[in-house]
C-alpha atoms as a PDB file:
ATOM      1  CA  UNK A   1       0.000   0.000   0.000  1.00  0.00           C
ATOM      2  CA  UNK A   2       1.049   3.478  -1.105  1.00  0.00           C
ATOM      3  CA  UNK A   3       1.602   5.301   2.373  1.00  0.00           C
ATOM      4  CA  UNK A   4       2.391   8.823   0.754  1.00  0.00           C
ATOM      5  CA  UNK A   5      -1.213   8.233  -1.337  1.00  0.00           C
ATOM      6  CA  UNK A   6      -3.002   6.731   2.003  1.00  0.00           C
ATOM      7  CA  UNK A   7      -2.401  10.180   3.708  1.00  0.00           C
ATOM      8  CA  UNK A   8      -3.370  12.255   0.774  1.00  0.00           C
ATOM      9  CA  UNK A   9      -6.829  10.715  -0.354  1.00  0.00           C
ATOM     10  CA  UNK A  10      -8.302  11.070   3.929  1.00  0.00           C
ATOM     11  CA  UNK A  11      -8.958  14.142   5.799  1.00  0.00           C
ATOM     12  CA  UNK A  12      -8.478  13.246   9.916  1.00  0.00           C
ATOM     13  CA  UNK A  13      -6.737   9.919  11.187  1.00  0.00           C
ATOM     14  CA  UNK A  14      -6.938   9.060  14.669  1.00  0.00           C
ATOM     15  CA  UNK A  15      -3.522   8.445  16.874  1.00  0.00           C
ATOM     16  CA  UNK A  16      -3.521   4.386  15.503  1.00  0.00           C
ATOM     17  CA  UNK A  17      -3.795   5.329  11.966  1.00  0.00           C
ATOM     18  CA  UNK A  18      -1.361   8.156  12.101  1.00  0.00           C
ATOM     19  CA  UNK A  19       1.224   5.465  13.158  1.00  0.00           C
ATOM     20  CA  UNK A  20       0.371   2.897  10.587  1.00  0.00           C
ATOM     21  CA  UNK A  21       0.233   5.576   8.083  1.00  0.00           C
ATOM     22  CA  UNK A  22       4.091   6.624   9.134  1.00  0.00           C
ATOM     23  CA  UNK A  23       5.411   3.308   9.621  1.00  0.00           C
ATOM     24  CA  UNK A  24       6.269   4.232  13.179  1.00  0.00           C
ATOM     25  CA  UNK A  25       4.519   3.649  16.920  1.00  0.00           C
ATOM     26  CA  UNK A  26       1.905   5.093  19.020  1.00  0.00           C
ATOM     27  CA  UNK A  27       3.728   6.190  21.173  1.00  0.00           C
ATOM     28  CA  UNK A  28       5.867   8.328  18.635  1.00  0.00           C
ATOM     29  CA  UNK A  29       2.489  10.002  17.352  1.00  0.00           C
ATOM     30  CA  UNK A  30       2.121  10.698  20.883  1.00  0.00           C
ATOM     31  CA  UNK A  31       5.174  12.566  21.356  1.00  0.00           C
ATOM     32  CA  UNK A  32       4.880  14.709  18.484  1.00  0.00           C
ATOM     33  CA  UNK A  33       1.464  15.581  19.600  1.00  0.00           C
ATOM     34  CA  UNK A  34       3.256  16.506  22.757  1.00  0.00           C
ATOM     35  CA  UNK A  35       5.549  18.383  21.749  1.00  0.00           C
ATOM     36  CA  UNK A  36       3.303  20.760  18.926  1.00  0.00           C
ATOM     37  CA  UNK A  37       4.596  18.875  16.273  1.00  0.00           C
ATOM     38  CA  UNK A  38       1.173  18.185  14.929  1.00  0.00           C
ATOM     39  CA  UNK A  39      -2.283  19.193  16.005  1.00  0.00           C
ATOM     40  CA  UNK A  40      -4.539  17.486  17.885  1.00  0.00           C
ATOM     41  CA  UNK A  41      -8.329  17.934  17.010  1.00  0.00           C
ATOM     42  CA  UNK A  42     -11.760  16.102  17.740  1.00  0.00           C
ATOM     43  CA  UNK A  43     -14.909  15.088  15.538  1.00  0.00           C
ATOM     44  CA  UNK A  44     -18.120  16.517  16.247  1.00  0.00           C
ATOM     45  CA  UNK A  45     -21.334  16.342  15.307  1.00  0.00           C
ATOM     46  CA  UNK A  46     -24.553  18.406  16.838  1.00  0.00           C
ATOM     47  CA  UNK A  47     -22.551  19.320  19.967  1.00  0.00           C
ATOM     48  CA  UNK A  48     -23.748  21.406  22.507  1.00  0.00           C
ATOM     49  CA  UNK A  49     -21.165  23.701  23.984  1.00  0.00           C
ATOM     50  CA  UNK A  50     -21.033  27.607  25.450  1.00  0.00           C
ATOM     51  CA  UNK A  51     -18.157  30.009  25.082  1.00  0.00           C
ATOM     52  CA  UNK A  52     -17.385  33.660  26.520  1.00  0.00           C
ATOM     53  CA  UNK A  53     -15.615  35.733  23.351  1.00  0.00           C
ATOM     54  CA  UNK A  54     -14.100  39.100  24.379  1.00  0.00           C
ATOM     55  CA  UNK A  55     -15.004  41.999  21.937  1.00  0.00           C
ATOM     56  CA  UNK A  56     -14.706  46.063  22.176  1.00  0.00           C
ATOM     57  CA  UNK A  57     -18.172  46.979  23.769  1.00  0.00           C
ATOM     58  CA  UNK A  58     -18.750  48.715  20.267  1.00  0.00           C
ATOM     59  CA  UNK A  59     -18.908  45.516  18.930  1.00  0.00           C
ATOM     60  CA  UNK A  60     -21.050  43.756  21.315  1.00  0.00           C
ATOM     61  CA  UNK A  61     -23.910  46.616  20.972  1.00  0.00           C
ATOM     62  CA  UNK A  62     -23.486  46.273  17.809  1.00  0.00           C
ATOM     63  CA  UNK A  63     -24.107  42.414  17.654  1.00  0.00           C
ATOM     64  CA  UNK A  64     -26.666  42.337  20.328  1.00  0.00           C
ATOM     65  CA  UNK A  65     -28.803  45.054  18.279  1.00  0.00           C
ATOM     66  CA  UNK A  66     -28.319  43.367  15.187  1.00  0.00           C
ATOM     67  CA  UNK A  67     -31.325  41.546  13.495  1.00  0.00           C
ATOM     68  CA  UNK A  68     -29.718  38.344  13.141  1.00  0.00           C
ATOM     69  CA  UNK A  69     -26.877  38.038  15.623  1.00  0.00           C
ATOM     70  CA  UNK A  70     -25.893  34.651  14.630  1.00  0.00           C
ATOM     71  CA  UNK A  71     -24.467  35.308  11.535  1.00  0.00           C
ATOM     72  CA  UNK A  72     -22.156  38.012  12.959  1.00  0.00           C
ATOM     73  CA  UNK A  73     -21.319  35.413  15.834  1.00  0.00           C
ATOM     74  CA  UNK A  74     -20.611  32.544  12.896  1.00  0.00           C
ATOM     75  CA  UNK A  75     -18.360  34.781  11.149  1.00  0.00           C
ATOM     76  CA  UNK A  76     -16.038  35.599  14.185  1.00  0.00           C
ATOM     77  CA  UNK A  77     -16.150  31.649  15.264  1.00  0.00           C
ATOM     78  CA  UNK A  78     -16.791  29.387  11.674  1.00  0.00           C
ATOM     79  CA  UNK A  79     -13.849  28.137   9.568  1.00  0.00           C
ATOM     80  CA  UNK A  80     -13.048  25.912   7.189  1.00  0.00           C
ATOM     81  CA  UNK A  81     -13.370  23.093   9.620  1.00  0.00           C
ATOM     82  CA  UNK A  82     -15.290  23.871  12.281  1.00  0.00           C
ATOM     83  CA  UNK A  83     -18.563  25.159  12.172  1.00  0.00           C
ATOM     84  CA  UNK A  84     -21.673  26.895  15.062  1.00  0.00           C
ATOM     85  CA  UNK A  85     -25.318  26.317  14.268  1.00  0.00           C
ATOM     86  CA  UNK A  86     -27.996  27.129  16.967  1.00  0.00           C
ATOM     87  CA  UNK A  87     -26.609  29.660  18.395  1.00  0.00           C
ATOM     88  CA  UNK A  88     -28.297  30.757  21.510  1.00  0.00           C
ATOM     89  CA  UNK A  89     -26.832  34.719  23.117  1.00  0.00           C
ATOM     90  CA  UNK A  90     -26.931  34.332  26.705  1.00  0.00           C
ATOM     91  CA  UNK A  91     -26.996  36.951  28.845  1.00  0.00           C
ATOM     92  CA  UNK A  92     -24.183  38.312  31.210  1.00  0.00           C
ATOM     93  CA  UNK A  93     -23.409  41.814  32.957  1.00  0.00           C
ATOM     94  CA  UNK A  94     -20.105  41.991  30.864  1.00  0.00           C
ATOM     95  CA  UNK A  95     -19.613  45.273  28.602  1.00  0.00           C
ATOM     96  CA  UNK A  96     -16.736  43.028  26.860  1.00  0.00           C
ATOM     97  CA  UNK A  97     -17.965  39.608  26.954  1.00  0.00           C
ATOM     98  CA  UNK A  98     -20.516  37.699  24.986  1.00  0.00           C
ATOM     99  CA  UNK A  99     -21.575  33.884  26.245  1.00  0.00           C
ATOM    100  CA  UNK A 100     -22.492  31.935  23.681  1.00  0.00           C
ATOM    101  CA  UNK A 101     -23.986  28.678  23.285  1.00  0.00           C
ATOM    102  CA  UNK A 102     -23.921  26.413  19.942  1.00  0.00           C
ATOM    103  CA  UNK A 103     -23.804  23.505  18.426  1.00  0.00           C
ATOM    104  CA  UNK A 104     -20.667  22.434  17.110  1.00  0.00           C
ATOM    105  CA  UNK A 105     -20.151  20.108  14.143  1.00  0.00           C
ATOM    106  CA  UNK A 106     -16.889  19.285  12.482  1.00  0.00           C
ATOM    107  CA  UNK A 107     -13.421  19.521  13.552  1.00  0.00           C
ATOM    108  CA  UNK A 108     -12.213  21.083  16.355  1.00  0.00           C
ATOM    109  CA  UNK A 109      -8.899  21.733  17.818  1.00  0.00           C
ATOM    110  CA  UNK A 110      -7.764  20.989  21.484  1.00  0.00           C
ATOM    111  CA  UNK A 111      -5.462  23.475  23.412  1.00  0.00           C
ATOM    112  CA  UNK A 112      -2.023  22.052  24.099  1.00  0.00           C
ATOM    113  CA  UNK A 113      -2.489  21.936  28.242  1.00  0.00           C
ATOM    114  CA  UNK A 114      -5.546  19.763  27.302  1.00  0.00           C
ATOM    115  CA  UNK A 115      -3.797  17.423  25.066  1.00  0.00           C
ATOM    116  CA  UNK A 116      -1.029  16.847  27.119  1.00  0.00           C
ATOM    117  CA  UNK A 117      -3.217  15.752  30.128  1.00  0.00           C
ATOM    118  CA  UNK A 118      -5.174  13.632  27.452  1.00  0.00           C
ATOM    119  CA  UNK A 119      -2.194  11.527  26.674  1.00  0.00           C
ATOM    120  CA  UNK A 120      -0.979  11.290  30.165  1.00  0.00           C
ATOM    121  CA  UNK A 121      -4.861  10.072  31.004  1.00  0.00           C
ATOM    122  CA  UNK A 122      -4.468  12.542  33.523  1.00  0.00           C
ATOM    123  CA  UNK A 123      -8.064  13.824  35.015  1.00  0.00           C
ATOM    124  CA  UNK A 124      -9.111  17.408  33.853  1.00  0.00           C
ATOM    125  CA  UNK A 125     -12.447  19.363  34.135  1.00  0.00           C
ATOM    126  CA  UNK A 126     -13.096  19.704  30.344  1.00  0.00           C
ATOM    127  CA  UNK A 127     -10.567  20.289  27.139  1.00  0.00           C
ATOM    128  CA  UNK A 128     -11.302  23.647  26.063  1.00  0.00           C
ATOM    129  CA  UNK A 129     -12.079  23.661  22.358  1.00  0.00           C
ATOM    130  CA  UNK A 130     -11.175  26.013  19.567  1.00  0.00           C
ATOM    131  CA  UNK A 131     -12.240  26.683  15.827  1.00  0.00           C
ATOM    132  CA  UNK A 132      -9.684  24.814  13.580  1.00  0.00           C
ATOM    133  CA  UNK A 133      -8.289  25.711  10.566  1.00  0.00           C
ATOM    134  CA  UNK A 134      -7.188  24.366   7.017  1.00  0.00           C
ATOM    135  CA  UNK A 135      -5.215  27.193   6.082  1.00  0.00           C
ATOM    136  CA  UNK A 136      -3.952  29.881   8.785  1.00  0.00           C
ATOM    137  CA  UNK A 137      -7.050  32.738   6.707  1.00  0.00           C
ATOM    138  CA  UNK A 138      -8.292  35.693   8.343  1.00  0.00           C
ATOM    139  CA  UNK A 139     -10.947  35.184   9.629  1.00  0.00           C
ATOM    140  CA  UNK A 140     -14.148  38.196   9.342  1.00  0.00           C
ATOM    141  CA  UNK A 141     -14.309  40.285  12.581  1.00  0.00           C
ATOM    142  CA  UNK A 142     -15.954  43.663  13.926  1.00  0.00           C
ATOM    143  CA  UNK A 143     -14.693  46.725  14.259  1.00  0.00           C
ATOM    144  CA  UNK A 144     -10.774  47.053  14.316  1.00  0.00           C
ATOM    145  CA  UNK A 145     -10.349  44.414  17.252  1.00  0.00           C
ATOM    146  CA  UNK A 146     -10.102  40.900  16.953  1.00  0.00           C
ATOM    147  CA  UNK A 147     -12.984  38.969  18.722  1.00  0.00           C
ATOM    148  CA  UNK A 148     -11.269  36.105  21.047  1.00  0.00           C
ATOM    149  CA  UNK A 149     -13.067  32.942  21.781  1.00  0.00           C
ATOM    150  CA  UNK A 150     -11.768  31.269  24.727  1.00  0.00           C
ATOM    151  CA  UNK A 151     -13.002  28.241  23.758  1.00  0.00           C
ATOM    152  CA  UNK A 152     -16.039  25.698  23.854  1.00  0.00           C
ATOM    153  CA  UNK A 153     -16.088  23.044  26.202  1.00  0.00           C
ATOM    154  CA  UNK A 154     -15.241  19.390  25.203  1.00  0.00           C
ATOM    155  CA  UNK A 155     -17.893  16.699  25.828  1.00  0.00           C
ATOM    156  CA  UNK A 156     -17.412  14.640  29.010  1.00  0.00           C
ATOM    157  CA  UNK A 157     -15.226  11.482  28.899  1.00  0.00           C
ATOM    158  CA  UNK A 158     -13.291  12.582  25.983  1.00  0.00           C
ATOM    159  CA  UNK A 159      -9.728  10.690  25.834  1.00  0.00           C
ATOM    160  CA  UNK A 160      -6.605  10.327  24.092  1.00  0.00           C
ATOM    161  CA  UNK A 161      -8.332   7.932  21.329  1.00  0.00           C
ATOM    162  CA  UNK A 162     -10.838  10.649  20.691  1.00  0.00           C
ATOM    163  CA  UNK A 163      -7.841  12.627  18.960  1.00  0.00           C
ATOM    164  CA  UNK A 164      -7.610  13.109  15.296  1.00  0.00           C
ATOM    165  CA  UNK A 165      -4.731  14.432  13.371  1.00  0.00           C
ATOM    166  CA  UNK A 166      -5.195  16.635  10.294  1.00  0.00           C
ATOM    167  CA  UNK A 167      -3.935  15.522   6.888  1.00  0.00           C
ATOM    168  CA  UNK A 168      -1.751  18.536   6.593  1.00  0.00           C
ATOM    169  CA  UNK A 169      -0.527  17.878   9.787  1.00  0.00           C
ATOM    170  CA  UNK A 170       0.284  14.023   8.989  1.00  0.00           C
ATOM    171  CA  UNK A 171       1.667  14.437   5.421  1.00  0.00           C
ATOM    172  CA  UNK A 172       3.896  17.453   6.656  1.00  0.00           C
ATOM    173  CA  UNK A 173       5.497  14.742   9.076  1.00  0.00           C
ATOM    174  CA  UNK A 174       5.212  11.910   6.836  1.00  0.00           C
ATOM    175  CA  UNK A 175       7.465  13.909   4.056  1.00  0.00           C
ATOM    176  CA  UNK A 176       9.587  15.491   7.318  1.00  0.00           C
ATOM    177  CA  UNK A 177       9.932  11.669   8.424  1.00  0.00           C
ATOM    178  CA  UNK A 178      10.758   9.487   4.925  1.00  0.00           C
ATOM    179  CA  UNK A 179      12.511  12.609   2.957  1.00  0.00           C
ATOM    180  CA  UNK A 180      15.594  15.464   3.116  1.00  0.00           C
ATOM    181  CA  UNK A 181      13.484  17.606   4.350  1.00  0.00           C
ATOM    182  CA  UNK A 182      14.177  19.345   7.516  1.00  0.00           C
ATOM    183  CA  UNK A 183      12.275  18.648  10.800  1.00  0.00           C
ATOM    184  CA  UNK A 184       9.328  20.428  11.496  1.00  0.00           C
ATOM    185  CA  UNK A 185       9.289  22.542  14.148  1.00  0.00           C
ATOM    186  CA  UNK A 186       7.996  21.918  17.831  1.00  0.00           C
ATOM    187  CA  UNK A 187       7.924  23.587  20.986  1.00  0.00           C
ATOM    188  CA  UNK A 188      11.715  23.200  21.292  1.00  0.00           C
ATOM    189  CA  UNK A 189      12.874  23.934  18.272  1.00  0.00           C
ATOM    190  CA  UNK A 190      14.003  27.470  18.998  1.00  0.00           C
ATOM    191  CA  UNK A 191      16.854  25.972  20.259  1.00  0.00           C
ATOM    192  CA  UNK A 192      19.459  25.236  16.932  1.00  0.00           C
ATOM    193  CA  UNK A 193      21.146  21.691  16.630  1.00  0.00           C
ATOM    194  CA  UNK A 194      25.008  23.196  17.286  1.00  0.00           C
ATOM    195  CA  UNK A 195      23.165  24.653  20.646  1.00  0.00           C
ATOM    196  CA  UNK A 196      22.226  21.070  21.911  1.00  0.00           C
ATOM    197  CA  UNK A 197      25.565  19.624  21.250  1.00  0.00           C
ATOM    198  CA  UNK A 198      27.335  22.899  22.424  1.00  0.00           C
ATOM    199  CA  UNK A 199      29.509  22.039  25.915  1.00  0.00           C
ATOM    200  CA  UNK A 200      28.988  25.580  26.867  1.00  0.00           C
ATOM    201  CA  UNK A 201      25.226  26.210  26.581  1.00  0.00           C
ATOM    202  CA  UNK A 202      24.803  30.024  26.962  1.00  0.00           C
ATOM    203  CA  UNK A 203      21.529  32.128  26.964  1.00  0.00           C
ATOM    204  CA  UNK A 204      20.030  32.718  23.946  1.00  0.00           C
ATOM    205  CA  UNK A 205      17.390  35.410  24.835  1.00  0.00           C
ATOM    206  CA  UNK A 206      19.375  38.482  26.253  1.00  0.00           C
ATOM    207  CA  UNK A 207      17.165  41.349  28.308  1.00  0.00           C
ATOM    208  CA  UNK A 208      17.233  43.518  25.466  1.00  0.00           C
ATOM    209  CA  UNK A 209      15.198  40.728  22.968  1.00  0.00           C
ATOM    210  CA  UNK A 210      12.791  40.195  26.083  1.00  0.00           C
ATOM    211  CA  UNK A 211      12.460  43.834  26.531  1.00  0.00           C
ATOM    212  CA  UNK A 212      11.341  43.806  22.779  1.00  0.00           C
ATOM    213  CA  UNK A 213       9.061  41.026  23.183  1.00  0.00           C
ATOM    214  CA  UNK A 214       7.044  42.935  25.953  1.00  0.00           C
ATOM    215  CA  UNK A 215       7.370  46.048  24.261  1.00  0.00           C
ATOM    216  CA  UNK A 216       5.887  44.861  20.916  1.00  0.00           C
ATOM    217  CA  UNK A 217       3.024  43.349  22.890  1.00  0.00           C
ATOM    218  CA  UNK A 218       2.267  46.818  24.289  1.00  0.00           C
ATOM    219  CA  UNK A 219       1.930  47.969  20.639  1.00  0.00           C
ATOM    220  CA  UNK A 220      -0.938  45.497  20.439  1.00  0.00           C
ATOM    221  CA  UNK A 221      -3.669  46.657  23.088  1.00  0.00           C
ATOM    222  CA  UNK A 222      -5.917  43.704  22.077  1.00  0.00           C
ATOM    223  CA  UNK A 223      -3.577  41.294  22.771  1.00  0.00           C
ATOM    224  CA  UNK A 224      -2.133  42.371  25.746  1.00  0.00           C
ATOM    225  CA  UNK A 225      -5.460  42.678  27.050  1.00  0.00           C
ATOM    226  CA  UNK A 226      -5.991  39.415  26.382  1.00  0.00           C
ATOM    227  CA  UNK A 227      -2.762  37.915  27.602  1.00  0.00           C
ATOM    228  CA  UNK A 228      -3.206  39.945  31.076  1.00  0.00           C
ATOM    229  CA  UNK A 229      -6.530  38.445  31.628  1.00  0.00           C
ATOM    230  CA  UNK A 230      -5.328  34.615  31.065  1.00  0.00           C
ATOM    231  CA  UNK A 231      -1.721  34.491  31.572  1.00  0.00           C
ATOM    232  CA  UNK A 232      -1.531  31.548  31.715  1.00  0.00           C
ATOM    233  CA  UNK A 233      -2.719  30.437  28.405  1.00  0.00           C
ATOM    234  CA  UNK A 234      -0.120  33.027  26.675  1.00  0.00           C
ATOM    235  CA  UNK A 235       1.483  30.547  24.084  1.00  0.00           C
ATOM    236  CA  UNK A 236      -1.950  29.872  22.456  1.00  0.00           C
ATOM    237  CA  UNK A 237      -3.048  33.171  22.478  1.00  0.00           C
ATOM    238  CA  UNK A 238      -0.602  34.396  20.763  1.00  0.00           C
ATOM    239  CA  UNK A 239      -0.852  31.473  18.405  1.00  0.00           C
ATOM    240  CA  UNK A 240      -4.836  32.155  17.903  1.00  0.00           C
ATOM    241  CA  UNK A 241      -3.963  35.560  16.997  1.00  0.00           C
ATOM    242  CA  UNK A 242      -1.649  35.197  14.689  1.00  0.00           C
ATOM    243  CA  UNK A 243      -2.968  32.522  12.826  1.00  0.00           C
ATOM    244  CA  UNK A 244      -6.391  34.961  13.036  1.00  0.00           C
ATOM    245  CA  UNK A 245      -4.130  37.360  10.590  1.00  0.00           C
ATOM    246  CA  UNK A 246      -2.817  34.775   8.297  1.00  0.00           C
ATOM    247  CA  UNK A 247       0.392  34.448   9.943  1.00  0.00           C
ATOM    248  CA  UNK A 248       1.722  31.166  10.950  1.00  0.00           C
ATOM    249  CA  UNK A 249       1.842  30.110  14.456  1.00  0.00           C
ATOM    250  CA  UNK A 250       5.546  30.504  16.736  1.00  0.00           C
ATOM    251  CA  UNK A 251       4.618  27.366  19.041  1.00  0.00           C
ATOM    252  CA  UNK A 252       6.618  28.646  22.041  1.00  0.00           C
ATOM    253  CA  UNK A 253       6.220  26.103  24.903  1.00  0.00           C
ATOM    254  CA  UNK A 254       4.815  27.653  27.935  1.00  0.00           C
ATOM    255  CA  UNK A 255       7.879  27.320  30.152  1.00  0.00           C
ATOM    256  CA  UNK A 256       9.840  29.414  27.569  1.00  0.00           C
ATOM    257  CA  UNK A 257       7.420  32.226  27.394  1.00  0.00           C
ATOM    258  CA  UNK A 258       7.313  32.534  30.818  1.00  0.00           C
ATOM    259  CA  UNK A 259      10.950  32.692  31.176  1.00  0.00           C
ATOM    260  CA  UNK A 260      11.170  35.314  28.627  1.00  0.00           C
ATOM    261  CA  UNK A 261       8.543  37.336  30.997  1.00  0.00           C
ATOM    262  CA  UNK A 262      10.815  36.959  34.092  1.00  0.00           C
ATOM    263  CA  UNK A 263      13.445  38.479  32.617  1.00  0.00           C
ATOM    264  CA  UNK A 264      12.052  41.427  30.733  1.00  0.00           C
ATOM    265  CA  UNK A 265      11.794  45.206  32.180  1.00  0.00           C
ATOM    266  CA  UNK A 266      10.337  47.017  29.841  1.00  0.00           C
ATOM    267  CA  UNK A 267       7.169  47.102  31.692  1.00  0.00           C
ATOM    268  CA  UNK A 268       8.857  48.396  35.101  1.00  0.00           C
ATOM    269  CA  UNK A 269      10.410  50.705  32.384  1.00  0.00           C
ATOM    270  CA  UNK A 270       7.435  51.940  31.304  1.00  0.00           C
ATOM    271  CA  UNK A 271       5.484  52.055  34.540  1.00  0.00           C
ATOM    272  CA  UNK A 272       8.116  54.283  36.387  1.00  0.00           C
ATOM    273  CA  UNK A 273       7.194  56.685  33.247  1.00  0.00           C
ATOM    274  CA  UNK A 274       3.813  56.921  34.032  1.00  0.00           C
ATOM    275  CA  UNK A 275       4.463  57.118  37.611  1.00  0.00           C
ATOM    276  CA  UNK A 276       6.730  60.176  37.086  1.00  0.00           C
END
């Protein structure tokens, strides 16, 4: 059987077929779902799911006075592969919130904290789900701030073998695996080959990059608004909002990012101004 052509003529493959597909084992599929090599995403069909999206309180009169709400709500949330229907507004005291509930159909995509505790079958509340994405397209929005949806709720008792991997995702790795090609990247790839094998590993992000970091992210009110109110999540913010602009995602681990955010002072820096 034609591997290469396997891949290319399906859409989704769950862990068990991704590792007959590459010639390799589960627990290698596992690993490179780990570590961001490849997406994980589930199937749905007629879901039933509710959401909180953060939008400019422009935007939210504007949606709550419109005459069909929905289809302003299905263009911030709808892609390619994942798609709302039902949509129910539910009603909350935020000026910058919306709570939505929906039914979701198609193919979703799991954060990375939630796939991670997946494959370790360790316990968690509920996977938080967001829309996926064939191609990394703009997606239509309001106003001149990007909606953010922080993500639908994953049905109950979802596990690892609930996972599906894109056929992007699998043919990238599949040529990445059985070609030249160089590997793809991952969570740790920001670290170069020499600096692995390097006896004198030396810090690669000096204050002054760190300092740019932070200060580029004050450039960009909407995302540091959003990154202040979930820290936590940071990594896949950023990734949500760049892929929201047709950029492609940087798939920083969340250890790094917070290191980088220790050792910047750009924001003492700039509070001390405003103090002044």
């Amino acid at each position: 059987m034609n591997k290469r052509q396997l891949i290319l003529n399906g859409e989704h493959f769950s862990i068990e077929q991704s590792a007959e597909a590459l010639g390799c084992s589960i627990e290698d599929i596992e690993h490179y779902l780990e570590i961001r090599t490849i997406g994980a995403y589930v199937s749905l069909l007629g879901y039933e799911a509710r959401s909180d999206i953060a939008i400019t309180s422009l935007d939210k009169v504007q949606i709550e006075g419109a005459s069909v709400p929905e289809e302003l709500i299905q263009k911030i949330i709808n892609s390619d592969l994942s798609v709302v229907n039902g949509i129910k507004l539910l009603e909350n005291d935020s000026e910058i919130m919306l709570t939505v509930q929906a039914n979701l159909e198609g193919l979703w995509a799991l954060d990375h904290r939630s796939t991670v505790l997946l494959l370790r079958e360790i316990p968690l509340c509920q996977p938080r789900l967001h829309s996926a994405k064939r191609t990394p397209n703009p997606i239509n929005y309001l106003g001149g701030t990007l909606p953010f949806v922080y993500g639908f709720s994953a049905p109950k008792g979802i596990t690892k073998h609930d996972i599906r991997i894109l056929k992007k995702d699998l043919f990238n790795l599949y040529e990445s695996l059985h070609t030249k090609k160089k590997p793809l990247p991952n969570i740790y790839s920001i670290q170069s080959d020499t600096e692995f094998t390097s006896q004198n590993l030396k810090s690669r992000i000096e204050a002054g990059q760190t300092d740019m970091i932070s200060a580029l992210i004050h450039c960009l009110p909407d995302l540091k608004a959003l990154l202040d109110k979930t820290p936590s999540n940071a990594p896949d913010i950023i990734d949500d909002y760049l892929q929201a602009r047709g950029l492609p995602p940087v798939r920083v681990g969340r250890n790094t990012y917070e290191n980088w955010m220790k050792k910047e002072k750009y924001s003492k820096k700039l509070n001390a101004k405003k103090q002044s």
